[in-house]
Every structure is written in structure tokens, then in C-alpha cells.
N, C-alpha and C. Protein backbone atom coordinates (compact mmCIF):
# COMPACT_ATOMS: atom_id res chain seq x y z
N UNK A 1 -4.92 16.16 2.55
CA UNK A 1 -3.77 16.58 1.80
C UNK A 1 -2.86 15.37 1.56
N UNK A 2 -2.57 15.29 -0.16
CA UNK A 2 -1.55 14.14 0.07
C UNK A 2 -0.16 15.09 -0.57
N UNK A 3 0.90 14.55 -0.03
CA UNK A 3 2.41 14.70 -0.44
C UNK A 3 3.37 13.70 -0.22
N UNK A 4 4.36 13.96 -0.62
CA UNK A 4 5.38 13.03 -0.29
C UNK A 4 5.75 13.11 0.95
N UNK A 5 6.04 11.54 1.75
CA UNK A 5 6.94 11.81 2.97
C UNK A 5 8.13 11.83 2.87
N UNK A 6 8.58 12.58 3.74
CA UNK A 6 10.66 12.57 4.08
C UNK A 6 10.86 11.51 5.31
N UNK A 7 11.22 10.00 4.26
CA UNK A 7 11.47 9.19 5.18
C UNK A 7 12.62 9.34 5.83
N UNK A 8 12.98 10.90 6.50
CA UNK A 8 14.50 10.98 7.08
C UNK A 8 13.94 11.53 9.03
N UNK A 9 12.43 11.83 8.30
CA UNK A 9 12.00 11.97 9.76
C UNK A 9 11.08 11.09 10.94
N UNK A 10 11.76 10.95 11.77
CA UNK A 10 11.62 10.43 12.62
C UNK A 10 10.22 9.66 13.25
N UNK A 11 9.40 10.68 13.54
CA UNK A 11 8.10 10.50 13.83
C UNK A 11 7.48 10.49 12.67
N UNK A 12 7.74 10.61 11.46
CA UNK A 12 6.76 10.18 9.73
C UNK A 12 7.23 8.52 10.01
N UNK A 13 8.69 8.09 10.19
CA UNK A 13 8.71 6.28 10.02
C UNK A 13 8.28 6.18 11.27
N UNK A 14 8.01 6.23 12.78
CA UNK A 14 7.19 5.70 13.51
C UNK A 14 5.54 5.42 13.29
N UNK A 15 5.03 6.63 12.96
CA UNK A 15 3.51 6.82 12.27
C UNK A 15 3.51 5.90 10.93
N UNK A 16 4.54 5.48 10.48
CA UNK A 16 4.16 4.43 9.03
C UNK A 16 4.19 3.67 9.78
N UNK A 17 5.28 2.77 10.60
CA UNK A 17 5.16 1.30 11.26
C UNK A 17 4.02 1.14 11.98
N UNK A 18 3.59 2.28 12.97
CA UNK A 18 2.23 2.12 13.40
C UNK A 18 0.66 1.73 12.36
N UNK A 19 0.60 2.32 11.69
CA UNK A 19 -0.41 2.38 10.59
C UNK A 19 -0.20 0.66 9.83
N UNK A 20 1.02 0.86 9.49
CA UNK A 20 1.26 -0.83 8.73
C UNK A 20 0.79 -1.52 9.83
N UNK A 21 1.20 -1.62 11.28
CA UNK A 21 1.06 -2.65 12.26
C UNK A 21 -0.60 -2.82 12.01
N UNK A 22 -1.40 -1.75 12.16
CA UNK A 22 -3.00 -1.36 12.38
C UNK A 22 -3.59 -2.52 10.89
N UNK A 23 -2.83 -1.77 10.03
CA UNK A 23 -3.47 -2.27 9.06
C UNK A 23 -3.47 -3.34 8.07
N UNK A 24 -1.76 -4.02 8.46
CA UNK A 24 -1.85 -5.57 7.64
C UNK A 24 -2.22 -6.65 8.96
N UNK A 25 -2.39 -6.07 9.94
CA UNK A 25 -3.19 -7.22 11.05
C UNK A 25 -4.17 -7.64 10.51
N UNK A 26 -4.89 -6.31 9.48
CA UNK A 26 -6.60 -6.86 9.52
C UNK A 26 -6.41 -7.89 8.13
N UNK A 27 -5.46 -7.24 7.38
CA UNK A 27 -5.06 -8.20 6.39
C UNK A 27 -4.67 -9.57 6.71
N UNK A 28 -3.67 -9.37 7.76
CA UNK A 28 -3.26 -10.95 7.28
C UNK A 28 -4.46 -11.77 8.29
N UNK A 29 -5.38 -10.92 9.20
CA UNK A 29 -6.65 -12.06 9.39
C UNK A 29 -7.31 -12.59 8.39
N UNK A 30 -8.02 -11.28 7.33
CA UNK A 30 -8.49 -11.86 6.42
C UNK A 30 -7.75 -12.91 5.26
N UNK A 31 -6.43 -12.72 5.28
CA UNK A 31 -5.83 -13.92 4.38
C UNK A 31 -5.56 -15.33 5.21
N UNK A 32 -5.58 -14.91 6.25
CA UNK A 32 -5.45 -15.99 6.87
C UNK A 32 -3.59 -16.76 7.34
N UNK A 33 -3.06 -15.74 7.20
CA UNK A 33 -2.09 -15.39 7.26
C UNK A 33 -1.05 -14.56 8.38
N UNK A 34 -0.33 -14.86 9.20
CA UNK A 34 0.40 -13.38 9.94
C UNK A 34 1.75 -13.55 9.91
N UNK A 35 2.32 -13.85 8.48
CA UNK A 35 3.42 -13.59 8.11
C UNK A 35 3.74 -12.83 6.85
N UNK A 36 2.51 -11.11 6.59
CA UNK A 36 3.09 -10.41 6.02
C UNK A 36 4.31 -9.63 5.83
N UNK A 37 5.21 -9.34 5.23
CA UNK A 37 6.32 -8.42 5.33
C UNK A 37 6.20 -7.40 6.17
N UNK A 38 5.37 -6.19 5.57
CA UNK A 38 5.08 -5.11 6.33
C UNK A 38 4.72 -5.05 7.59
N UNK A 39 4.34 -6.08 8.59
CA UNK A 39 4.13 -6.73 9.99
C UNK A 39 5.67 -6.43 10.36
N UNK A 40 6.95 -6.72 9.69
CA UNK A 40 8.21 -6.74 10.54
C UNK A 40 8.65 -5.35 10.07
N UNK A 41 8.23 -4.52 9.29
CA UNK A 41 8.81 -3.76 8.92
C UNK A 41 9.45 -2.62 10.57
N UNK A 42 10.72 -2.29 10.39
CA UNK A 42 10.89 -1.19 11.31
C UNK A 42 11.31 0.10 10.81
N UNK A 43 11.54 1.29 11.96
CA UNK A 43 11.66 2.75 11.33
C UNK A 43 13.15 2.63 10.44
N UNK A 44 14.29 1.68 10.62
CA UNK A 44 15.12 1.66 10.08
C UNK A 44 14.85 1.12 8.41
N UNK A 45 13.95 -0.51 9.02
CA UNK A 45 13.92 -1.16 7.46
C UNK A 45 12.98 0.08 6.38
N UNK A 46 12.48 0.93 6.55
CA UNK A 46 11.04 1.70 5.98
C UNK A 46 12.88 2.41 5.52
N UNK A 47 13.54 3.27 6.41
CA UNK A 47 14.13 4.51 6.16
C UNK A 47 15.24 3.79 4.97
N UNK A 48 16.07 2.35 5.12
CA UNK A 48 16.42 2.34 4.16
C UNK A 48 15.99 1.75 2.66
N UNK A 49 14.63 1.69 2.51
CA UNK A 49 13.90 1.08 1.29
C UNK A 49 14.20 1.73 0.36
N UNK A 50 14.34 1.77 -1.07
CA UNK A 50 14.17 2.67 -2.40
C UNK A 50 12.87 2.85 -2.69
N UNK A 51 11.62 2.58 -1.87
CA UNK A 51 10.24 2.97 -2.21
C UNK A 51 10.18 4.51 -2.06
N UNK A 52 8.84 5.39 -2.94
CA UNK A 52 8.80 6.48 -2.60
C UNK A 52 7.49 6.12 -1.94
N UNK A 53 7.53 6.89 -0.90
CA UNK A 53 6.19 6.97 0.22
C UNK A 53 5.06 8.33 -0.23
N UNK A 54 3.99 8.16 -0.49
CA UNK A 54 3.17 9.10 0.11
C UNK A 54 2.37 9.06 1.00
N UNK A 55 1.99 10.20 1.61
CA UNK A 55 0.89 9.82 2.34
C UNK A 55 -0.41 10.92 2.81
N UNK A 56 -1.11 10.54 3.05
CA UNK A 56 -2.36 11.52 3.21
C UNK A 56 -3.13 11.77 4.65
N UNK A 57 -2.84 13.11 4.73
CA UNK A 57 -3.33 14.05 6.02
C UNK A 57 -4.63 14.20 6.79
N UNK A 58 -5.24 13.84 7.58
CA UNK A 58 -6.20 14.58 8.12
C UNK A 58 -5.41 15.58 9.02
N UNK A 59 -6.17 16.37 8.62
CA UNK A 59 -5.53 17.97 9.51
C UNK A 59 -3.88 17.49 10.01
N UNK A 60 -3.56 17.24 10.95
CA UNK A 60 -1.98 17.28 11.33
C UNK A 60 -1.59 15.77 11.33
N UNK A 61 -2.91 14.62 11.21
CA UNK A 61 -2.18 13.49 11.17
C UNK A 61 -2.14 12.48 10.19
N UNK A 62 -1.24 11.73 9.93
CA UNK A 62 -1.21 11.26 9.02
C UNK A 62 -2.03 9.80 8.98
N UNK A 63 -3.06 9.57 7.85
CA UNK A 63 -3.80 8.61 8.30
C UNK A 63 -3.60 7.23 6.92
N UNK A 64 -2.83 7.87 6.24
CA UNK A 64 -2.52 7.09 5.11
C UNK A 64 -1.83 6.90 4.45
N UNK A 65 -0.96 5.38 3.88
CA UNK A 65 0.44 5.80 3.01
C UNK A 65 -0.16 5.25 1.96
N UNK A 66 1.04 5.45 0.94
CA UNK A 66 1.17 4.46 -0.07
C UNK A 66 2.44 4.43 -0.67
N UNK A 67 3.12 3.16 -1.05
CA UNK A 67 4.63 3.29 -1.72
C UNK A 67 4.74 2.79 -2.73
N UNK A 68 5.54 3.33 -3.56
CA UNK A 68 5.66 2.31 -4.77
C UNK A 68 6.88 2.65 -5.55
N UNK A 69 7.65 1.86 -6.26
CA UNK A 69 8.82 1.92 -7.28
C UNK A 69 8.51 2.08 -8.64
N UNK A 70 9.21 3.12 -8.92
CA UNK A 70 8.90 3.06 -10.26
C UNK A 70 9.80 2.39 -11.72
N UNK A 71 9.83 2.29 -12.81
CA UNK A 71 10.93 1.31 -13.58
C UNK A 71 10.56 2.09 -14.77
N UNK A 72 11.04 2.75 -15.45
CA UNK A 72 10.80 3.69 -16.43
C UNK A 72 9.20 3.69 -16.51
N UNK A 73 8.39 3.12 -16.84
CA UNK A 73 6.27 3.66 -17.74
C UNK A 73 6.14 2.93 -16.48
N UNK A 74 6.57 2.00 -15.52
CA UNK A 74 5.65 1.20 -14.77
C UNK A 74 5.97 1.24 -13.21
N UNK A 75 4.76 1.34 -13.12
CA UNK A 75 5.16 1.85 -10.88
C UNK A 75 4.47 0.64 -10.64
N UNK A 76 4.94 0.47 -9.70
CA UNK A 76 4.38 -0.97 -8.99
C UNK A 76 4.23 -0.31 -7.53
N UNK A 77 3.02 -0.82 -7.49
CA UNK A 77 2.80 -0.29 -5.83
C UNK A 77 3.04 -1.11 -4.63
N UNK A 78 4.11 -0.93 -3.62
CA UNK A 78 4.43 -1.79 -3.05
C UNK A 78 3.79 -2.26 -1.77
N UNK A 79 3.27 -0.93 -1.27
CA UNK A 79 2.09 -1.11 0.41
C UNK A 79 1.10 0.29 0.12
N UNK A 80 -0.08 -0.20 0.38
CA UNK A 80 -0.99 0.75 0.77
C UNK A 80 -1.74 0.21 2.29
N UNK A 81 -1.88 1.23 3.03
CA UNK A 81 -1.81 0.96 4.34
C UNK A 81 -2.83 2.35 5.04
N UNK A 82 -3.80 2.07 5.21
CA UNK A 82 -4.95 3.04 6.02
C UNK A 82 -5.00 3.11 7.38
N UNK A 83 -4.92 3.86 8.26
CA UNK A 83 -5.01 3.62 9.78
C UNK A 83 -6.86 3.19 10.14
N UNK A 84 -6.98 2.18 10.69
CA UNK A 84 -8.38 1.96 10.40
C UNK A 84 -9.54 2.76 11.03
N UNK A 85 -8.95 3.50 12.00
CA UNK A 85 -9.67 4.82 12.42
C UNK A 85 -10.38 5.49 11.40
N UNK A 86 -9.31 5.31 10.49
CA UNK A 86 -9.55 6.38 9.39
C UNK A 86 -10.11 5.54 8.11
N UNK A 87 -11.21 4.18 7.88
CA UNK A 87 -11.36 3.12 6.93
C UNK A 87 -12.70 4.33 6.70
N UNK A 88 -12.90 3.45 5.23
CA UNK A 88 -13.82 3.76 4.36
C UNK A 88 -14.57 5.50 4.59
N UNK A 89 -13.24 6.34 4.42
CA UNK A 89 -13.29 8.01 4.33
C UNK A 89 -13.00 8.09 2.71
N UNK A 90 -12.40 6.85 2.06
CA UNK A 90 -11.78 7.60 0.87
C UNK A 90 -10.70 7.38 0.97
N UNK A 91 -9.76 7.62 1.37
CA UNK A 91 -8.29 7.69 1.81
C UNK A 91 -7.49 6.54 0.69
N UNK A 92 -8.18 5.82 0.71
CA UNK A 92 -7.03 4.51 -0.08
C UNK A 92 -7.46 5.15 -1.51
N UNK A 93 -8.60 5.08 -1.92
CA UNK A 93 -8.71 5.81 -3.23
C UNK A 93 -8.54 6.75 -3.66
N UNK A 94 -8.05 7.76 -2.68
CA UNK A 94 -6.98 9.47 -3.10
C UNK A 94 -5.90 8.85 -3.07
N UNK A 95 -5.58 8.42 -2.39
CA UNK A 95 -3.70 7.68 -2.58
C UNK A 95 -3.28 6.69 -3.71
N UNK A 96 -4.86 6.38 -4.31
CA UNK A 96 -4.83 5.58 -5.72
C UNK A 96 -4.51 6.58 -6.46
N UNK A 97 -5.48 7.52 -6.69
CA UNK A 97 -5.68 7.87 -7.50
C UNK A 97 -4.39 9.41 -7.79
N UNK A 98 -3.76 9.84 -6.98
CA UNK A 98 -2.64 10.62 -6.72
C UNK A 98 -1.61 9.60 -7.99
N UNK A 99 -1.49 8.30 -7.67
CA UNK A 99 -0.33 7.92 -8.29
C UNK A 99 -0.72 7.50 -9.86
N UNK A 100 -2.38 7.29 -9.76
CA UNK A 100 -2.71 6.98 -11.05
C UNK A 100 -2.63 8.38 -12.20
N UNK A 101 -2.36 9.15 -11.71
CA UNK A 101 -2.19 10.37 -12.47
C UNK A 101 -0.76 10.98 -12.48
N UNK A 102 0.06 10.34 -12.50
CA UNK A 102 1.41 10.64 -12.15
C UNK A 102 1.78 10.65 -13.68
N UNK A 103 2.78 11.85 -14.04
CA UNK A 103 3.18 11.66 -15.34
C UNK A 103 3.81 10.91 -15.84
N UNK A 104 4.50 10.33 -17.09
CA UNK A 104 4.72 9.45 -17.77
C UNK A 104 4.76 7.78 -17.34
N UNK A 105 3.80 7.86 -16.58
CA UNK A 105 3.27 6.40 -16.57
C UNK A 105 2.52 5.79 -17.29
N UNK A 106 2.67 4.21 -17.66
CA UNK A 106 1.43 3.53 -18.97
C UNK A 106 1.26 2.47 -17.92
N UNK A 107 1.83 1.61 -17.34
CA UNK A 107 1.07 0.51 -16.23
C UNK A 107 1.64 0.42 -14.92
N UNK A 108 0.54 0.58 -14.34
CA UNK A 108 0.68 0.38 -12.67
C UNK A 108 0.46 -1.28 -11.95
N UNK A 109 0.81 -1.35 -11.30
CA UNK A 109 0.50 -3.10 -10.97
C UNK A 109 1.09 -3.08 -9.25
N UNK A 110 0.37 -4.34 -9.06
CA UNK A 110 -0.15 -4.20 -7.13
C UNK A 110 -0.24 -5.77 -7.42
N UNK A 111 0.58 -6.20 -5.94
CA UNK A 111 0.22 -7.27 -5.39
C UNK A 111 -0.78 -7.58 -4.16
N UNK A 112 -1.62 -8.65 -3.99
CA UNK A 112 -2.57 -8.40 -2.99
C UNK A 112 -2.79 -9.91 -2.42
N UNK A 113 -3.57 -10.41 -1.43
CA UNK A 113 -4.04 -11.43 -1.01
C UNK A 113 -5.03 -11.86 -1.59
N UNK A 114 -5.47 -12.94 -2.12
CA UNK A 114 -6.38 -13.11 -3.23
C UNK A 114 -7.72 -13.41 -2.21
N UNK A 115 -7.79 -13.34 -0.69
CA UNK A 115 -8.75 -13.64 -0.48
C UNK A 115 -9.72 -12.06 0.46
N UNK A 116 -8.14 -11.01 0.06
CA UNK A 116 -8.79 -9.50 0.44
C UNK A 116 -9.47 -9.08 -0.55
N UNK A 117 -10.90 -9.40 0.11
CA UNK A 117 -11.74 -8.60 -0.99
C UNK A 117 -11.99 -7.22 -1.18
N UNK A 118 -11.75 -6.55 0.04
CA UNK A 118 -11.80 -5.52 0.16
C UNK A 118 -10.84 -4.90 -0.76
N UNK A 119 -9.67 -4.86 -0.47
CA UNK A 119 -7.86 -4.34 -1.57
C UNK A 119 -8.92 -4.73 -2.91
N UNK A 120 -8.89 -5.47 -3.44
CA UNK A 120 -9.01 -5.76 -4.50
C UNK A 120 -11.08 -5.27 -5.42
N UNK A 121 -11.37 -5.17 -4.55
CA UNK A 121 -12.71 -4.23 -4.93
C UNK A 121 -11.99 -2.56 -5.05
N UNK A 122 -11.19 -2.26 -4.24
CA UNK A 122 -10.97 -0.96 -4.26
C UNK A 122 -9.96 -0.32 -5.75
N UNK A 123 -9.47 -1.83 -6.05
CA UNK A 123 -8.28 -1.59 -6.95
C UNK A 123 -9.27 -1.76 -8.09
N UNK A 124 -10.03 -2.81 -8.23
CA UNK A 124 -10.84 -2.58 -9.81
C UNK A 124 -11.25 -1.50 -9.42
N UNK A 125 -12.37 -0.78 -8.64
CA UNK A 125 -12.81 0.16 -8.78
C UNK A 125 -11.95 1.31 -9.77
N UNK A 126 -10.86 1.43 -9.79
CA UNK A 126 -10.10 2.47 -9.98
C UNK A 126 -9.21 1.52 -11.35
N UNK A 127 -9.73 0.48 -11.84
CA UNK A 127 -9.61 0.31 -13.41
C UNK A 127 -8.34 -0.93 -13.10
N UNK A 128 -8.03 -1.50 -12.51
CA UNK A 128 -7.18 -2.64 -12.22
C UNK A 128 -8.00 -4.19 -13.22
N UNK A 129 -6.72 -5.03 -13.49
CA UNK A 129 -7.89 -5.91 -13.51
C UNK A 129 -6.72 -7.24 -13.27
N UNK A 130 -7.64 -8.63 -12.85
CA UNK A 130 -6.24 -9.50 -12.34
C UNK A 130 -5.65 -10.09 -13.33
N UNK A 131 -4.27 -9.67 -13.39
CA UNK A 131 -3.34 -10.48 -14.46
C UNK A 131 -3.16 -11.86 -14.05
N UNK A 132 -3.13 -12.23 -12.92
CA UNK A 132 -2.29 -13.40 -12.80
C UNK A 132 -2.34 -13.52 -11.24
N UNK A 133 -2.29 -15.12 -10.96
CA UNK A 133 -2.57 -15.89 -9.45
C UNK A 133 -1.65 -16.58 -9.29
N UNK A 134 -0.68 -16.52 -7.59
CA UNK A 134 0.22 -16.80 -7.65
C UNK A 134 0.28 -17.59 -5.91
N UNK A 135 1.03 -18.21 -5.98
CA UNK A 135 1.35 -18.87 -4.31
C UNK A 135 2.57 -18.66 -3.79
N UNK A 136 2.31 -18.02 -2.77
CA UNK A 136 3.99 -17.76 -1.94
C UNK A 136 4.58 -19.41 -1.51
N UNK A 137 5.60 -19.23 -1.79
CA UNK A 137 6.33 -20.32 -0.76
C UNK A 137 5.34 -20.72 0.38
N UNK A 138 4.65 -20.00 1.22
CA UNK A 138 4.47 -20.10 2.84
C UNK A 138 2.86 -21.06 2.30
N UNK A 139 2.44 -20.92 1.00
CA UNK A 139 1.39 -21.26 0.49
C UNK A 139 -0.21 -19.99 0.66
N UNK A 140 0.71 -18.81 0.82
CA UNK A 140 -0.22 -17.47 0.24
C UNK A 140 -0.76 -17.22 -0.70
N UNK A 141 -2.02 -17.61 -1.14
CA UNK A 141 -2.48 -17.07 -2.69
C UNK A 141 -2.49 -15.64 -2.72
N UNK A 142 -1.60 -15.11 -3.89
CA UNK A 142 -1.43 -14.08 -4.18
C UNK A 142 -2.19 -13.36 -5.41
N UNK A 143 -3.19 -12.41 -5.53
CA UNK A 143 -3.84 -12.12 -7.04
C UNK A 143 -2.41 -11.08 -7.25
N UNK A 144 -2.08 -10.77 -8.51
CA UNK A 144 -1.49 -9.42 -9.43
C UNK A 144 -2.53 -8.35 -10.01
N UNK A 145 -2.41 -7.55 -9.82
CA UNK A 145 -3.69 -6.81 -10.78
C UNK A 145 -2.57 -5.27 -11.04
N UNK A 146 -3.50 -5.43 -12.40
CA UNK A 146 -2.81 -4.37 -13.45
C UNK A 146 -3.93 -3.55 -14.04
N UNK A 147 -2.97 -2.34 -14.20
CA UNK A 147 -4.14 -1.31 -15.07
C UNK A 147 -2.92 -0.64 -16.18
């Protein structure tokens, strides 16, 4: 089941910081990296974001988010985050695909680690393609991908 979370409750922002902790670890190994954002995130920084959160259920727990802002036609997705218990069920691609069907949207766009192949197989899969390559300050190659 996916729905929106009410980031006003308590144990929904503990279960996101947990899940982010689980799941940009494996990221920032594979980038080579462990100075992602979502690594510091806390139940406060999550509760006061303007992101909208969803996230997706196995039976009572929650095993998956995704957030993103929207700007009139264009959502930008800001974290997608799988508990890895719960990897390759599907889960990241219902939480794609929930927002890819969202009404009056024309482009969606995601930032990623250009050396997660995984994020970025999952995102073409579902019609992405890379706009543009970018370097953080810290010297992070960053891909953009747009649909």
C-alpha cells in the first residue's frame, strides 16, 4: 500500500531516518562517498522540510519512501530510500511509478550518484533519461535524469 505520510507523527519520522540511515549507507559506499545529506537527516530536519513524503507498506511496516517538491508541471524527486530488507520486491518502482502518474504533471527530474548504477537503471527503466553531469563541491559526480 502506498499513501502519503503525516510527517507530524512521531514513529513515521523515526522509521524514515532509519530507512535513509539503511539505505544511503549502501549509496554513499557505492559512490564512494559518506557525506550524503540524507545520512544527517533527523526526525526534526525530515518534520520541518516542504517535501511531500510517500511511502509504501508491507502489511504494518513501512518499507519505503519517496519525497519530492513540486513547482507548478514539474516534481523533482528529492530521496527515494528502500529499507534493504525489503531490496529488489519492487518497492522503488511502485513509489516511481505512484508519482509518475500524478495529475497535472509534464516533467519529473531526480538527482543521483553517477556511479549508482543501480538508482539509475531503475530510473530509465521507468522512462528517465540523463540530462546533464554535474560535480558537487566535495567532488561528487552527480548524473540529473529527466522524463
Amino acid at each position: 500500500m502506498i499513501c502519503q505520510l503525516n510527517m507530524e507523527e512521531p514513529a513515521t519520522l523515526s522509521r524514515i531516518v532509519q530507512i535513509q540511515q539503511l539505505a544511503y549507507r549502501i549509496e554513499a559506499e557505492i559512490i564512494g562517498c559518506d557525506q550524503l545529506p540524507p545520512l544527517n537527516d533527523t526526525e526534526d530536519s525530515l518534520k520541518s522540510t516542504k517535501e511531500t513524503f510517500i511511502g509504501h507498506y508491507v502489511g504494518d511496516e513501512l518499507a519505503g519512501i519517496l519525497s519530492y517538491k513540486q513547482e507548478g508541471s514539474v516534481l523533482d524527486i528529492c530521496r527515494l530510500a528502500i529499507d534493504p530488507s525489503y531490496f529488489r520486491r519492487g518497492i522503488a518502482s511502485r513509489l516511481l511509478a505512484y508519482v509518475l502518474g500524478l495529475d497535472g504533471i509534464t516533467t519529473w527530474e531526480v538527482h543521483t550518484g553517477k556511479a549508482n548504477r543501480p538508482a539509475i537503471r531503475c530510473y530509465q527503466k521507468h522512462g528517465f533519461i540523463c540530462a546533464r553531469e554535474l560535480v558537487t563541491p566535495d567532488g561528487i559526480q552527480i548524473v540529473k535524469l529527466r522524463k
